[in-house]
N, C-alpha and C. Protein backbone atom coordinates (compact mmCIF):
# COMPACT_ATOMS: atom_id res chain seq x y z
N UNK A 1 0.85 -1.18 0.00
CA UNK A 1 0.00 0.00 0.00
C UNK A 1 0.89 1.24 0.00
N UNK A 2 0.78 2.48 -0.88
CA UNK A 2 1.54 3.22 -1.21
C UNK A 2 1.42 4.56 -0.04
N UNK A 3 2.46 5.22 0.55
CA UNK A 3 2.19 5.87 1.20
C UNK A 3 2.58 7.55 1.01
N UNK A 4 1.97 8.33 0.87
CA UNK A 4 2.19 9.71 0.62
C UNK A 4 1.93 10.78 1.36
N UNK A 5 3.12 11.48 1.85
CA UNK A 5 2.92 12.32 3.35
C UNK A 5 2.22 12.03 4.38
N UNK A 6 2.61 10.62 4.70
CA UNK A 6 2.50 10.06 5.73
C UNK A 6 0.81 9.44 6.16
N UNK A 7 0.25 9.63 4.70
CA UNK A 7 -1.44 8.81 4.29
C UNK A 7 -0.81 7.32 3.81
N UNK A 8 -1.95 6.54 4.31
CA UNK A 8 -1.74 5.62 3.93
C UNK A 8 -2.98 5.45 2.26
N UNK A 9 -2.18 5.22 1.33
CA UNK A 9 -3.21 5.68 0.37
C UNK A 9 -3.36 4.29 -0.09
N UNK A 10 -4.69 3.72 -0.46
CA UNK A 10 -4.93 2.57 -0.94
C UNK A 10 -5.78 2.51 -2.72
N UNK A 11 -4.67 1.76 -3.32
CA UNK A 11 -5.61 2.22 -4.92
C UNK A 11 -6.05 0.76 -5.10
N UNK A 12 -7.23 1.30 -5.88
CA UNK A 12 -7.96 -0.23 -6.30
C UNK A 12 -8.95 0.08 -7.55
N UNK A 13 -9.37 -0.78 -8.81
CA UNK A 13 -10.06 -0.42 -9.37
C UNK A 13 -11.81 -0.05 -8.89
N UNK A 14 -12.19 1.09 -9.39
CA UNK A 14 -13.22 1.46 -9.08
C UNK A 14 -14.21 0.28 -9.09
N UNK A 15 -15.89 0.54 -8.61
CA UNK A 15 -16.60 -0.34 -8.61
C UNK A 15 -17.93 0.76 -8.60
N UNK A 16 -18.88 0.18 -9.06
CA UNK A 16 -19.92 0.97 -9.44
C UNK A 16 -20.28 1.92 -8.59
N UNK A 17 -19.96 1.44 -7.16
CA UNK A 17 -20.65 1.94 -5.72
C UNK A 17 -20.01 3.14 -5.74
N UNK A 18 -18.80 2.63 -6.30
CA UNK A 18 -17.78 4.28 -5.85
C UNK A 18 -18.36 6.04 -7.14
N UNK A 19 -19.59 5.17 -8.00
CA UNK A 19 -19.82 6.18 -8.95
C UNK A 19 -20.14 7.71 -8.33
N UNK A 20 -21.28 7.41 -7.07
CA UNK A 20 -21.67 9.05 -6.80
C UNK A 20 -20.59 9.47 -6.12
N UNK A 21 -19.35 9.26 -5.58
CA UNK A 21 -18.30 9.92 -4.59
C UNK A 21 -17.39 10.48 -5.81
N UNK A 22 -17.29 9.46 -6.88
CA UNK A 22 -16.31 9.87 -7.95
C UNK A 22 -16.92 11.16 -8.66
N UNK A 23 -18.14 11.10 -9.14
CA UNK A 23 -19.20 12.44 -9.65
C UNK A 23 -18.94 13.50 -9.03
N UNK A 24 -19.25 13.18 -7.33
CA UNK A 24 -18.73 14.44 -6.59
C UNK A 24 -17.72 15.31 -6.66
N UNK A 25 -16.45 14.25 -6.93
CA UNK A 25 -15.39 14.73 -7.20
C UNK A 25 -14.87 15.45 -8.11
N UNK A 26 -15.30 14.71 -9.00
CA UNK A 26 -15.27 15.06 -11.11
C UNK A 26 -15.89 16.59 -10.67
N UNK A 27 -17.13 16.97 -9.94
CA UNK A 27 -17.79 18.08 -10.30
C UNK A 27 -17.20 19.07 -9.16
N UNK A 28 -16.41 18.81 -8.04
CA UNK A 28 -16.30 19.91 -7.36
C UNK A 28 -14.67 20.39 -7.63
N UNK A 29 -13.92 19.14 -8.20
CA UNK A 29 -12.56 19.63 -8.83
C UNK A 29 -12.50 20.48 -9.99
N UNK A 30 -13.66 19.98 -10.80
CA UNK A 30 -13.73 21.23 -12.01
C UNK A 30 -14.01 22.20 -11.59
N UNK A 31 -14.97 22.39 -11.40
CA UNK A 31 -14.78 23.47 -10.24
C UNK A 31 -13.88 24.86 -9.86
N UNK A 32 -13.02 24.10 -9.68
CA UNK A 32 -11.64 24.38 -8.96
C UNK A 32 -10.46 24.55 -9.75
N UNK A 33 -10.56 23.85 -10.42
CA UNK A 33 -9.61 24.02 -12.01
C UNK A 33 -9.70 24.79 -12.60
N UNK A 34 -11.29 25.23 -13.29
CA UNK A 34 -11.64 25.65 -14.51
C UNK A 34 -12.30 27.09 -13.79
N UNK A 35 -12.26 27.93 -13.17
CA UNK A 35 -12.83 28.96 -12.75
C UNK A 35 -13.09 29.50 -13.91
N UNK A 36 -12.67 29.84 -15.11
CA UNK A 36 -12.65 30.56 -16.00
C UNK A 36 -14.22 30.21 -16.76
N UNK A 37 -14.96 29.22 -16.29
CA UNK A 37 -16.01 28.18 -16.60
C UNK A 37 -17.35 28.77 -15.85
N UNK A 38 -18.12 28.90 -16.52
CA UNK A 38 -19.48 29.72 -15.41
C UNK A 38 -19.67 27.98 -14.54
N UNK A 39 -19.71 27.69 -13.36
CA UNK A 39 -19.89 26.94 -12.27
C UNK A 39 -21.66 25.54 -12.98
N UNK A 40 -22.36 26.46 -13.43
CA UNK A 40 -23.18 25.69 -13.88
C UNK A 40 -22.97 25.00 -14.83
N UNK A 41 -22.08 25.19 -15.62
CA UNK A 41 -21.79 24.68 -16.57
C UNK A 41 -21.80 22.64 -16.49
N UNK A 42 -21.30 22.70 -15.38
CA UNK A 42 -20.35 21.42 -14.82
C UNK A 42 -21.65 20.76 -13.99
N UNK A 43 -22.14 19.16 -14.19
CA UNK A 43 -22.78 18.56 -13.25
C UNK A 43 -22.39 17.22 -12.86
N UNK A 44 -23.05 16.53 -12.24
CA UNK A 44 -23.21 15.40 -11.80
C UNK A 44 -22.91 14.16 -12.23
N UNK A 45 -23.92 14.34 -13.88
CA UNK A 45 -23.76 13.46 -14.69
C UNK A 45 -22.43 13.36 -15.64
N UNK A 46 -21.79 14.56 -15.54
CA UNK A 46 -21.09 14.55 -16.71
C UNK A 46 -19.78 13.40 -16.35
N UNK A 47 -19.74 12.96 -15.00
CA UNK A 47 -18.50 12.13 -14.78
C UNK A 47 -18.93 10.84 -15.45
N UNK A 48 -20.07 10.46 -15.39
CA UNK A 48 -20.65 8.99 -15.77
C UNK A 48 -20.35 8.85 -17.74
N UNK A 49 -20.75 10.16 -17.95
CA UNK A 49 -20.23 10.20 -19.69
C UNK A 49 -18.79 10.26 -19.76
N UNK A 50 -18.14 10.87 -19.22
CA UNK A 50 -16.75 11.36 -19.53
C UNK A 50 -16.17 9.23 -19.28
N UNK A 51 -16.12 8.59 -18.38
CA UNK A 51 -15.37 7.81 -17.92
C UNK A 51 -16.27 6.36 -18.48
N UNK A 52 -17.25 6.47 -19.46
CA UNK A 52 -17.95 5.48 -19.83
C UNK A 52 -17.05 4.22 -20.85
N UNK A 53 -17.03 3.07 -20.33
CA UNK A 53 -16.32 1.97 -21.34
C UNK A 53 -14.65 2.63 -20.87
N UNK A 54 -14.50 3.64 -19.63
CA UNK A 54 -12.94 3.26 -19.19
C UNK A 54 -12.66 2.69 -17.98
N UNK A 55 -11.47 2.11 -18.12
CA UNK A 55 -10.64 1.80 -16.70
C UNK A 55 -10.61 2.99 -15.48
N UNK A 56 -11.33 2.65 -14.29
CA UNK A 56 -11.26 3.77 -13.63
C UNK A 56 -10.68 3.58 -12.29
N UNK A 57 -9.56 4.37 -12.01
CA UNK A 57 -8.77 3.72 -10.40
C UNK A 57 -9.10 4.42 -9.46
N UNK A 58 -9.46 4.60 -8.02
CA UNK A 58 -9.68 5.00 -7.11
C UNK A 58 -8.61 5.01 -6.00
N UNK A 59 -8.52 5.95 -5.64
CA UNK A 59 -7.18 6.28 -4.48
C UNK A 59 -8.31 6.91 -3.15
N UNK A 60 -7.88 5.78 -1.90
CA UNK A 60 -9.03 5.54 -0.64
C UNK A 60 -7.97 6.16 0.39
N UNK A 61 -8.34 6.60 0.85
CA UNK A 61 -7.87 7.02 2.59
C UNK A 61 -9.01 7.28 3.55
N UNK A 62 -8.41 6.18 4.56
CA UNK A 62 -9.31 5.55 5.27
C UNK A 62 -11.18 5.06 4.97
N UNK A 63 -10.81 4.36 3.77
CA UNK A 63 -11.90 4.18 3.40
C UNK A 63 -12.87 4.75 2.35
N UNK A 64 -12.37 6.20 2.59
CA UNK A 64 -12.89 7.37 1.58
C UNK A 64 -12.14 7.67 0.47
N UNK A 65 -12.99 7.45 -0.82
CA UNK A 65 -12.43 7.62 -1.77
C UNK A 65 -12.17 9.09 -2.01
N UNK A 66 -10.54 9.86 -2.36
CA UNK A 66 -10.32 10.88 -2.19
C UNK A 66 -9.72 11.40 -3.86
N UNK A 67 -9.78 10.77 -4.55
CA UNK A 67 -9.60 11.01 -6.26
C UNK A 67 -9.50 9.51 -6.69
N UNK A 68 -9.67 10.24 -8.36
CA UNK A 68 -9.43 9.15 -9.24
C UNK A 68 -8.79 9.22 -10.43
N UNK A 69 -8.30 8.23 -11.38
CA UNK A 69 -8.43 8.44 -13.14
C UNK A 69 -8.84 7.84 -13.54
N UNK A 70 -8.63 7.84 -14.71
CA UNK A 70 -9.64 7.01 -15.68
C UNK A 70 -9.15 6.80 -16.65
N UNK A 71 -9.19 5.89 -17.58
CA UNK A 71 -7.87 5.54 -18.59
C UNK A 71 -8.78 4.65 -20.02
N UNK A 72 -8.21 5.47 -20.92
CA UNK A 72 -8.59 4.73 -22.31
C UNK A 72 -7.83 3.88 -22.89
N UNK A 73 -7.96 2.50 -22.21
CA UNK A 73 -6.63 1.22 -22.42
C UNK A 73 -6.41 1.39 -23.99
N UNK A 74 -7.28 1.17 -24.99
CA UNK A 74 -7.18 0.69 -25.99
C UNK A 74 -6.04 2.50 -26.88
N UNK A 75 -6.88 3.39 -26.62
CA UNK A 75 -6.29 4.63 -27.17
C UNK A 75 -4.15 5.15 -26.05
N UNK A 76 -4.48 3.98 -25.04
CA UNK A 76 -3.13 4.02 -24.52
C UNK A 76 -3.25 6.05 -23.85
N UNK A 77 -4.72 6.21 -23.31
CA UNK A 77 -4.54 7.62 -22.49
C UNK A 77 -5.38 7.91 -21.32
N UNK A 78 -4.87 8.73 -20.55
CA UNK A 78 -5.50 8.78 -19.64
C UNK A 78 -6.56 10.10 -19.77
N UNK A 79 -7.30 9.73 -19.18
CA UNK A 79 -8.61 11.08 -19.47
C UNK A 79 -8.84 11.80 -18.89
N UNK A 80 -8.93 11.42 -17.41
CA UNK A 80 -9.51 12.13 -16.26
C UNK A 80 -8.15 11.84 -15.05
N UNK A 81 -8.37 12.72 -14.29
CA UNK A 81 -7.29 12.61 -13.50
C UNK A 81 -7.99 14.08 -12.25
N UNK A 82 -8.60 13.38 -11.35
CA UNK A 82 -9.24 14.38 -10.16
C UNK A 82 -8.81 14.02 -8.61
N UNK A 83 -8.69 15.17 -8.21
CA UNK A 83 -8.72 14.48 -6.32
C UNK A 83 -9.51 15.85 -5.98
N UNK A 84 -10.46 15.08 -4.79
CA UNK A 84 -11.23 16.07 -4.15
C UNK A 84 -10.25 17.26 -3.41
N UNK A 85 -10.58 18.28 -3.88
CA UNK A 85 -9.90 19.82 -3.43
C UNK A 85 -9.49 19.61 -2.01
N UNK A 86 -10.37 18.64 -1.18
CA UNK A 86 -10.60 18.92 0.40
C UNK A 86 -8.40 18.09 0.49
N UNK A 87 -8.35 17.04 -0.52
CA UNK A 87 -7.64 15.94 -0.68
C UNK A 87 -6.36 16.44 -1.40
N UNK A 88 -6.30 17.53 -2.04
CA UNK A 88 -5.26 18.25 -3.02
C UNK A 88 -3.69 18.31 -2.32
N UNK A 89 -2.81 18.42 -3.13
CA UNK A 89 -1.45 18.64 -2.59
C UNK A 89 -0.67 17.47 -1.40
N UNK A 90 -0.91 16.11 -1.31
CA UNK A 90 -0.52 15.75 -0.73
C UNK A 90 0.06 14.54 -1.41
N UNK A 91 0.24 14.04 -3.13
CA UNK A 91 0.79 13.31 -3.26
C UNK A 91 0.34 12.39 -3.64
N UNK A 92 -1.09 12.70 -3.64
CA UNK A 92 -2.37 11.49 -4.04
C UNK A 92 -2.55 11.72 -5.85
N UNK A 93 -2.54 12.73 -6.26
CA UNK A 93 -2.61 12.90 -7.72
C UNK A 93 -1.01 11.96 -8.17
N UNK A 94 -0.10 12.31 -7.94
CA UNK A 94 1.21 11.40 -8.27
C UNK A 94 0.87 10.15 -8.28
N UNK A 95 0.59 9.57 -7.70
CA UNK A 95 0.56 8.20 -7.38
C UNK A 95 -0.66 7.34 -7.97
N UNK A 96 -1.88 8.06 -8.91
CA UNK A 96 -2.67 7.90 -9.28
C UNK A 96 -2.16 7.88 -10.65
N UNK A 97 -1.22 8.99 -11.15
CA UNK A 97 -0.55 8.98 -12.33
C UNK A 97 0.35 7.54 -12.48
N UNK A 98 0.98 6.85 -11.18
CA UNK A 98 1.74 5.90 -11.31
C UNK A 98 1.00 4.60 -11.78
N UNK A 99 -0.15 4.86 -10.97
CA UNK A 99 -1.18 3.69 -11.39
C UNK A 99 -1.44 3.65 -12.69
N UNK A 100 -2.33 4.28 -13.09
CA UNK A 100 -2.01 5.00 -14.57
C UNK A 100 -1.06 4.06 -15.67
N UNK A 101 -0.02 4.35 -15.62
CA UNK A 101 1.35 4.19 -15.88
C UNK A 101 1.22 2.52 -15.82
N UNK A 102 1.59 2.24 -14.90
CA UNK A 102 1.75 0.56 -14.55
C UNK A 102 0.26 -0.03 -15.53
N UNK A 103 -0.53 0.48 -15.09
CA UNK A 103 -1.93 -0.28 -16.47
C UNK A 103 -1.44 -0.20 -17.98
N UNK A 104 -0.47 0.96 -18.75
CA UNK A 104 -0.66 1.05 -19.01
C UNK A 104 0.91 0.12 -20.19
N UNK A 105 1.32 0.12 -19.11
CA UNK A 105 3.27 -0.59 -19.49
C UNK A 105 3.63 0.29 -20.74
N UNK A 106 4.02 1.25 -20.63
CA UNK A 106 4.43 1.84 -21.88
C UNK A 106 4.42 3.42 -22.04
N UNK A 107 4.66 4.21 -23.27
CA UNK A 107 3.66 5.58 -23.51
C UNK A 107 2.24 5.31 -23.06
N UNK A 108 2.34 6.47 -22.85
CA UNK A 108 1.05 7.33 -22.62
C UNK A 108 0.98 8.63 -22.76
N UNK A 109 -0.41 9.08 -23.13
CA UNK A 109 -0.46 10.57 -23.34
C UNK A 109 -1.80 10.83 -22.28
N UNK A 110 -1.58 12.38 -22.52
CA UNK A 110 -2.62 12.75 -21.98
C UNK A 110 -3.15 14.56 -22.30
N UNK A 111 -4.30 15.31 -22.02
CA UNK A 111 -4.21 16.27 -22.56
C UNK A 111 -4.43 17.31 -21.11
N UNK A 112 -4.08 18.69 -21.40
CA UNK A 112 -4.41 19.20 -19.89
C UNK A 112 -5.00 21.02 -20.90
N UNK A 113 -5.61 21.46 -20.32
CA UNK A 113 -6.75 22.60 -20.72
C UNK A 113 -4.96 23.48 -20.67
N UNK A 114 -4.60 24.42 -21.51
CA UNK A 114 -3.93 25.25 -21.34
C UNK A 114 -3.68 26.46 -20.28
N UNK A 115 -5.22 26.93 -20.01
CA UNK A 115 -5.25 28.26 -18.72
C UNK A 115 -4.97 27.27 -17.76
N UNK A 116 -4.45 25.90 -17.55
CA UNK A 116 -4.76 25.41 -15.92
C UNK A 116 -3.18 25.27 -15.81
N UNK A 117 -2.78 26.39 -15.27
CA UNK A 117 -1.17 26.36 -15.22
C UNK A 117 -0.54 25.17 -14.46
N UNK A 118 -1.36 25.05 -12.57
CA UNK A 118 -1.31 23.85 -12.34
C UNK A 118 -1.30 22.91 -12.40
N UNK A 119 -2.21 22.65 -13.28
CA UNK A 119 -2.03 21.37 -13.40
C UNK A 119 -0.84 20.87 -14.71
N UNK A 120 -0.72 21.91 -15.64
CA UNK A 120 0.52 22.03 -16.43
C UNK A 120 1.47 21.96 -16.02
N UNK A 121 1.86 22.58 -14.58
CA UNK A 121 2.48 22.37 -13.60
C UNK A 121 3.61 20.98 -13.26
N UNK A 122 1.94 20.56 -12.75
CA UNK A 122 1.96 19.33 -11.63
C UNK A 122 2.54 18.00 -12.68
N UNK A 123 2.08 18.09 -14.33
CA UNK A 123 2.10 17.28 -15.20
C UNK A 123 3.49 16.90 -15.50
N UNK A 124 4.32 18.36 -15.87
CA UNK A 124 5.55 18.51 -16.07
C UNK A 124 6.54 18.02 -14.66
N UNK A 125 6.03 18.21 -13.74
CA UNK A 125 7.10 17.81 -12.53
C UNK A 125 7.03 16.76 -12.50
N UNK A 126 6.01 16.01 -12.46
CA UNK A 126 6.01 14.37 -12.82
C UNK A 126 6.89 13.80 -14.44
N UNK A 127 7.30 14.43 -14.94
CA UNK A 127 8.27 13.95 -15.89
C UNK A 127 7.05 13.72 -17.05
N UNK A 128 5.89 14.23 -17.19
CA UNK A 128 5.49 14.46 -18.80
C UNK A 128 5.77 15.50 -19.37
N UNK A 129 6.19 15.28 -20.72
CA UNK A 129 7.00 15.89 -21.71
C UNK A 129 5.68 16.81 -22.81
N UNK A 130 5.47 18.04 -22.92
CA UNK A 130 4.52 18.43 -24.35
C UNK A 130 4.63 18.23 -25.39
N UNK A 131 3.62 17.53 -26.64
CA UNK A 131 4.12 17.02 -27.56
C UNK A 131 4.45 18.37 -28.47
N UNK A 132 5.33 18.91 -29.48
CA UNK A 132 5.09 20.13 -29.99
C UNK A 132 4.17 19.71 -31.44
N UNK A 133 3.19 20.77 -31.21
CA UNK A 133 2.87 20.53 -32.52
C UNK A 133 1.51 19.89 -32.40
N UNK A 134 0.93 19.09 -31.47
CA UNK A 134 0.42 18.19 -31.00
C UNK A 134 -1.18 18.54 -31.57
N UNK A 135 -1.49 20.07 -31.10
CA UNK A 135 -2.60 20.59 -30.45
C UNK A 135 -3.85 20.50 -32.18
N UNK A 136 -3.16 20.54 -33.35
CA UNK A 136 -3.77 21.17 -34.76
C UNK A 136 -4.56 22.20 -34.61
N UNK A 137 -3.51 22.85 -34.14
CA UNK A 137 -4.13 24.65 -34.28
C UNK A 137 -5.48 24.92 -32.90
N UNK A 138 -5.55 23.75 -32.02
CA UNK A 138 -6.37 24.08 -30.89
C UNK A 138 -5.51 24.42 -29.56
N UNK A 139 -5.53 25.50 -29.43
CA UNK A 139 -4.82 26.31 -28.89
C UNK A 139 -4.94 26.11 -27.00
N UNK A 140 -6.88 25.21 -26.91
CA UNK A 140 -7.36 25.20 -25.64
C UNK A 140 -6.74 23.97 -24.77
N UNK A 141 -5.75 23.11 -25.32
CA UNK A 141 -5.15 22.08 -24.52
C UNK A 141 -3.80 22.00 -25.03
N UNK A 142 -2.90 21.24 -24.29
CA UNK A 142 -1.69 20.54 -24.50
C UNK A 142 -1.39 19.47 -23.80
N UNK A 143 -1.10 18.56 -25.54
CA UNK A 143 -0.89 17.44 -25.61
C UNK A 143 0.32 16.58 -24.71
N UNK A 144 0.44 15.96 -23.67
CA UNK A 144 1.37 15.49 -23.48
C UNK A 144 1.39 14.23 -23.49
N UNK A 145 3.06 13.73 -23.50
CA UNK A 145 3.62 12.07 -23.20
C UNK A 145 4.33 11.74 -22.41
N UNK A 146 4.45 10.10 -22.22
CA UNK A 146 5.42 9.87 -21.03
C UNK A 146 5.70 8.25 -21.52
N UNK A 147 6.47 8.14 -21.45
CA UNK A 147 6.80 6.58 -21.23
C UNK A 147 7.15 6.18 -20.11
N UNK A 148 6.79 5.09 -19.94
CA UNK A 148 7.12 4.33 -18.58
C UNK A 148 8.54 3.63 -18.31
């Protein structure tokens, strides 16, 4: 069991039960990300579309699921990548990326909204690389990779 600032963090693949905690999450991290986004924009449902027909991992402390990702095995990317705000900065997003990674034995890409410096940030300190060129003239994300 992987431990990060001194949490004991437990990952396991999701299970249906974990859908409304993961929703919660999906909708109060956007949230939080995307300010630039009128707040209504973002609901409930949209986690159940976004992560439909993917691999989805859950990272638990003490029981409570505190983020997740979600991964498109066949396209070799990851899609979603959230931890509840309350849950942020402690090492739990890293280690969710590792999971990630290990599913995925190999490259991987992934895309991140351009205004979200953080998480552009957080992407790059973890050792993903921007693809140049990547975007075809869509200016609103960047493309990144990583091999394992």
């Amino acid at each position: 069991m992987p431990f990060a600032n001194g949490l004991r963090i437990e990952m396991r693949r999701a299970t249906p039960a974990d859908g409304a905690r993961c929703a919660r999450i999906f909708l109060e991290a956007r949230r939080k990300a995307f300010p630039w986004q009128p707040a209504d924009r973002f609901g409930l449902d949209d986690y159940y579309d976004c992560v439909e027909d993917e691999l989805v991992i859950v990272a638990e402390v003490d029981g409570q699921v505190v983020g997740f990702v979600s991964i498109d095995l066949p396209e070799r990317f990851i899609h979603t990548l959230f931890i509840d705000p309350l849950w942020q900065q402690r090492g739990i997003g890293t280690l969710l990326l590792r999971e990630a990674l290990a599913e995925l034995r190999g490259t991987a890409q992934l895309t991140c909204a351009a205004r979200n410096a953080a998480a552009r940030a957080f992407y790059e300190h973890n050792g993903w690389v921007p693809v140049p060129g990547a975007n075809d003239g869509r200016e609103a994300h960047v493309l990144y990779r990583k091999a394992d």
